[in-house]
N, C-alpha and C. Protein backbone atom coordinates (compact mmCIF):
# COMPACT_ATOMS: atom_id res chain seq x y z
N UNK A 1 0.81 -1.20 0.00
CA UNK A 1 0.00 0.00 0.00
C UNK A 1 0.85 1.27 0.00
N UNK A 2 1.98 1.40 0.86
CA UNK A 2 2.78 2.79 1.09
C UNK A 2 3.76 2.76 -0.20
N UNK A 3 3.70 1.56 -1.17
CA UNK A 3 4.19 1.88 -2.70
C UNK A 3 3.43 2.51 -3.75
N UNK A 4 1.96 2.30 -3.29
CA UNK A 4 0.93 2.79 -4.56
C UNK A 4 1.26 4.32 -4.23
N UNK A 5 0.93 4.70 -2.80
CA UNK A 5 0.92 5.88 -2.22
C UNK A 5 1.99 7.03 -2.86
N UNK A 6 3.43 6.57 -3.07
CA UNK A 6 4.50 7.02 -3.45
C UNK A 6 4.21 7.06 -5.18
N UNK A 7 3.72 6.14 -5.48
CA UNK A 7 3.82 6.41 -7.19
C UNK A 7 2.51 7.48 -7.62
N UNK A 8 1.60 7.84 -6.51
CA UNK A 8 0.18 8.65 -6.59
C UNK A 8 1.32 10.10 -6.41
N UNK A 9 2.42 10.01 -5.65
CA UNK A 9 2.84 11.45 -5.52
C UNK A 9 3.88 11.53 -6.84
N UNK A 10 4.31 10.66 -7.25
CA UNK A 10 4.80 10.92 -8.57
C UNK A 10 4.82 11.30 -10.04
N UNK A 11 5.12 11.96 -11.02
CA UNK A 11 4.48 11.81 -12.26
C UNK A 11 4.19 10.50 -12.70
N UNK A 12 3.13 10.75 -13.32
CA UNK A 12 2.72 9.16 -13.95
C UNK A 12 1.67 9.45 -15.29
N UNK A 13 1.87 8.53 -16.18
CA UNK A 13 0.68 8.55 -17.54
C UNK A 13 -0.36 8.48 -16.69
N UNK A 14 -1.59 8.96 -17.33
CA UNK A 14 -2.82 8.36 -16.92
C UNK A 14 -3.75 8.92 -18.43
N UNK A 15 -3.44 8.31 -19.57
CA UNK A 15 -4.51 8.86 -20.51
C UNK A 15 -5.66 9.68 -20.00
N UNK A 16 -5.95 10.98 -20.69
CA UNK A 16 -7.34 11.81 -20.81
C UNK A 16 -7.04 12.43 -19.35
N UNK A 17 -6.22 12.73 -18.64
CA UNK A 17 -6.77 12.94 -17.05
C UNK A 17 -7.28 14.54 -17.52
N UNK A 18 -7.99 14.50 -16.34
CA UNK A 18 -8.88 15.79 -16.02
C UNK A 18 -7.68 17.03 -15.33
N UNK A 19 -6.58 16.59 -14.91
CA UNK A 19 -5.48 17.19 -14.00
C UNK A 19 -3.99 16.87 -14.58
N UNK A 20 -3.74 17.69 -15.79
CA UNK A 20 -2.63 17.38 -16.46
C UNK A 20 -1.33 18.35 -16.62
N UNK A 21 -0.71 18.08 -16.87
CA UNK A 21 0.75 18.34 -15.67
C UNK A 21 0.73 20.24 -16.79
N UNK A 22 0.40 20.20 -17.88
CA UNK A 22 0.65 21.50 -18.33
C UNK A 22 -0.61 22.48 -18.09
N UNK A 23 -1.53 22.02 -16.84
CA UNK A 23 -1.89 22.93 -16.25
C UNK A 23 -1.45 23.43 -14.67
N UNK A 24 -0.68 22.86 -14.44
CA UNK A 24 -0.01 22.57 -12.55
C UNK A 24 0.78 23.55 -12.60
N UNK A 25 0.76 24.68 -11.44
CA UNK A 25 1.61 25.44 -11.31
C UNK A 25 2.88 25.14 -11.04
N UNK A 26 3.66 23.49 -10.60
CA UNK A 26 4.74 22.83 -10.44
C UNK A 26 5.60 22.83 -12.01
N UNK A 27 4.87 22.69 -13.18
CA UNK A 27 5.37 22.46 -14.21
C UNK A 27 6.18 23.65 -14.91
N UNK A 28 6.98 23.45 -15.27
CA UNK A 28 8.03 24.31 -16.18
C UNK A 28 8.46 23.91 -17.50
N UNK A 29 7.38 24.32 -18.34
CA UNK A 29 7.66 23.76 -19.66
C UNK A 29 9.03 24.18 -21.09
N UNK A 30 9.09 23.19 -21.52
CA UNK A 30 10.90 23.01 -22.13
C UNK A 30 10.51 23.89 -23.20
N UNK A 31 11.21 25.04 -23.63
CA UNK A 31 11.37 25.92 -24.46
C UNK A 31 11.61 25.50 -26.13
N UNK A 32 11.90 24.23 -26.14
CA UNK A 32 12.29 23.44 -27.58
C UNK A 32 11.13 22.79 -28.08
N UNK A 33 10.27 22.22 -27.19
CA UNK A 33 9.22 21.00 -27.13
C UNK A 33 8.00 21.48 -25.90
N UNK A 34 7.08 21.92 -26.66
CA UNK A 34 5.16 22.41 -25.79
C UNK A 34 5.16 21.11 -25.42
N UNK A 35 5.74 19.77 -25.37
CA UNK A 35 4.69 18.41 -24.87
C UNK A 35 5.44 17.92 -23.56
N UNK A 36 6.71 18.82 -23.90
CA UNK A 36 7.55 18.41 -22.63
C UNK A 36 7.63 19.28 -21.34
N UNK A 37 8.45 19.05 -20.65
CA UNK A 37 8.34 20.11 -19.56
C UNK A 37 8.86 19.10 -17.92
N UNK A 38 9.27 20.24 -17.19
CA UNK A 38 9.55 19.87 -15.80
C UNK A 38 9.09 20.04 -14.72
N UNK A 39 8.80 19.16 -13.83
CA UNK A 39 8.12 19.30 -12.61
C UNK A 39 9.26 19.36 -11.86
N UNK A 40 8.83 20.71 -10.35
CA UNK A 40 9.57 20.85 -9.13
C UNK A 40 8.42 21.19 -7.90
N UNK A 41 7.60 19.87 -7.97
CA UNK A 41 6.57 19.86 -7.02
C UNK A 41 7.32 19.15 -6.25
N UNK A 42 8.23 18.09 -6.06
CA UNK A 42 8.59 17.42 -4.94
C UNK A 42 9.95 17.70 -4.64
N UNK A 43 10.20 17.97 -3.21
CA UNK A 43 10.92 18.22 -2.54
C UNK A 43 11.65 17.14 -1.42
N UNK A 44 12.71 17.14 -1.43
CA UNK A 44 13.61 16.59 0.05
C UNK A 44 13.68 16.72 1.36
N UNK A 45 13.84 16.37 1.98
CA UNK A 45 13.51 16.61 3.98
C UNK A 45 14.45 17.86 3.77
N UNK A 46 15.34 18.22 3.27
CA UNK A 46 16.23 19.49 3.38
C UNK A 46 15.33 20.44 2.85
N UNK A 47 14.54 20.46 1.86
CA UNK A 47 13.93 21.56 1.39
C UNK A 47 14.37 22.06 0.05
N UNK A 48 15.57 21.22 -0.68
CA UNK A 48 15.79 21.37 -1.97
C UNK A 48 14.45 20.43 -3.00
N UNK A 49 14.59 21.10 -4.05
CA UNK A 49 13.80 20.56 -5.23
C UNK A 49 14.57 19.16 -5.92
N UNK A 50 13.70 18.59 -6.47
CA UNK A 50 13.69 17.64 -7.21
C UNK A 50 13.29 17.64 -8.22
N UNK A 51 13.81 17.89 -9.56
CA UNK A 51 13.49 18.22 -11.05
C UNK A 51 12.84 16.64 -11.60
N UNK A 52 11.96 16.35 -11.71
CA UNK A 52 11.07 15.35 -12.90
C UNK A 52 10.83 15.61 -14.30
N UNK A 53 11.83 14.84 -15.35
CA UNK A 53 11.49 15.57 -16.13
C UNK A 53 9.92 14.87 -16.84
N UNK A 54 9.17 15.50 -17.58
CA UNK A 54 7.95 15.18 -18.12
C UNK A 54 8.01 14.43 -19.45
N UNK A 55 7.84 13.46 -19.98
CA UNK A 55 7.95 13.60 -21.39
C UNK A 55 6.73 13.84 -22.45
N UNK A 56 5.31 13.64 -21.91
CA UNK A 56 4.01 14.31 -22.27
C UNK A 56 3.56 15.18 -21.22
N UNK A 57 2.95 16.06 -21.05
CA UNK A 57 2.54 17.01 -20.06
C UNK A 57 0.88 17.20 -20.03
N UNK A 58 0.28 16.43 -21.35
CA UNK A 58 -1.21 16.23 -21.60
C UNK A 58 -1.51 15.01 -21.10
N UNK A 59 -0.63 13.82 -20.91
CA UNK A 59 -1.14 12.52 -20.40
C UNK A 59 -0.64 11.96 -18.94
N UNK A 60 0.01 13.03 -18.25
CA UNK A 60 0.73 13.02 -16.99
C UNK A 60 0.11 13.61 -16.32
N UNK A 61 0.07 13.34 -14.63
CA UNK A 61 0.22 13.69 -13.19
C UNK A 61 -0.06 13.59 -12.35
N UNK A 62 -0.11 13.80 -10.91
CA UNK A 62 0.24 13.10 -9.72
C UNK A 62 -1.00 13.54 -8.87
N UNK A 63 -0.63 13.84 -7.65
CA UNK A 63 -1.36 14.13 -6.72
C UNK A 63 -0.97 15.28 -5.85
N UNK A 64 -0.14 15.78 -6.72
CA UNK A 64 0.39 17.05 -6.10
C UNK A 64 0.02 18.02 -6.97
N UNK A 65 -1.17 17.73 -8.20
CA UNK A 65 -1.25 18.63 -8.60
C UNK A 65 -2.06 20.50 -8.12
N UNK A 66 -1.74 21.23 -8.70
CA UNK A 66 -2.23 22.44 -8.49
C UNK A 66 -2.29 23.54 -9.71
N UNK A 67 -3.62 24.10 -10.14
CA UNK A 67 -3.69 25.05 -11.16
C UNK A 67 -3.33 26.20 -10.15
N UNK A 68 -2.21 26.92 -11.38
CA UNK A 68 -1.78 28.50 -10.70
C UNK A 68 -0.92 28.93 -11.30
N UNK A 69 -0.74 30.02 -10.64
CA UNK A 69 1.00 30.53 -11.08
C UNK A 69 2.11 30.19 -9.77
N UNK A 70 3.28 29.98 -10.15
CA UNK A 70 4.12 29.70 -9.23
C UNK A 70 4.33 31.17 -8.52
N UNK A 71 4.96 31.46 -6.92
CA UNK A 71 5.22 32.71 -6.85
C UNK A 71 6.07 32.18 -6.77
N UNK A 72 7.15 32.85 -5.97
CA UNK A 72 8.44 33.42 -5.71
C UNK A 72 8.89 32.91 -4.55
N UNK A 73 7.94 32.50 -3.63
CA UNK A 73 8.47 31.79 -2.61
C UNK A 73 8.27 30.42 -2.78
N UNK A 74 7.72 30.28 -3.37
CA UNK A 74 7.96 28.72 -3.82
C UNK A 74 8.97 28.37 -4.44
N UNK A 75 10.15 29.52 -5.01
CA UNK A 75 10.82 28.78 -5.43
C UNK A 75 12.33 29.19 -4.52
N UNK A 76 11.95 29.40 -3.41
CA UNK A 76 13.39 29.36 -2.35
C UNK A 76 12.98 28.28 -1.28
């Protein structure tokens, strides 16, 4: 059970989702490629980021998602 749990906080495919990673304020999409892009929703017990990279951003995401804009303190 505490493995499903961990892959629910992870990126993951899920065809058609309703909550897809290029609407999540976590996502940072790749300047070369609109389908790609990076997530820095998950973090370390220290408080550094963890870069995921995306390779669809329409058929991906987790349970950390969130529609928004990132501010500024989210990213210190």
């Amino acid at each position: 059970m505490e493995v499903e749990k961990n892959v629910q906080n992870q990126p993951h495919v899920e065809m058609s989702t309703a909550k897809p990673c290029r609407s999540c304020k976590w996502q940072t999409p790749d300047p070369t490629d609109p389908h790609r892009g990076q997530c820095t929703a998950n973090r370390h017990a220290m408080g550094g980021v963890w870069k995921r990279w995306l390779r669809d951003v329409e058929n991906t995401t987790c349970s950390r998602h969130e529609e928004g804009k990132l501010s500024f303190r989210d990213h210190v």
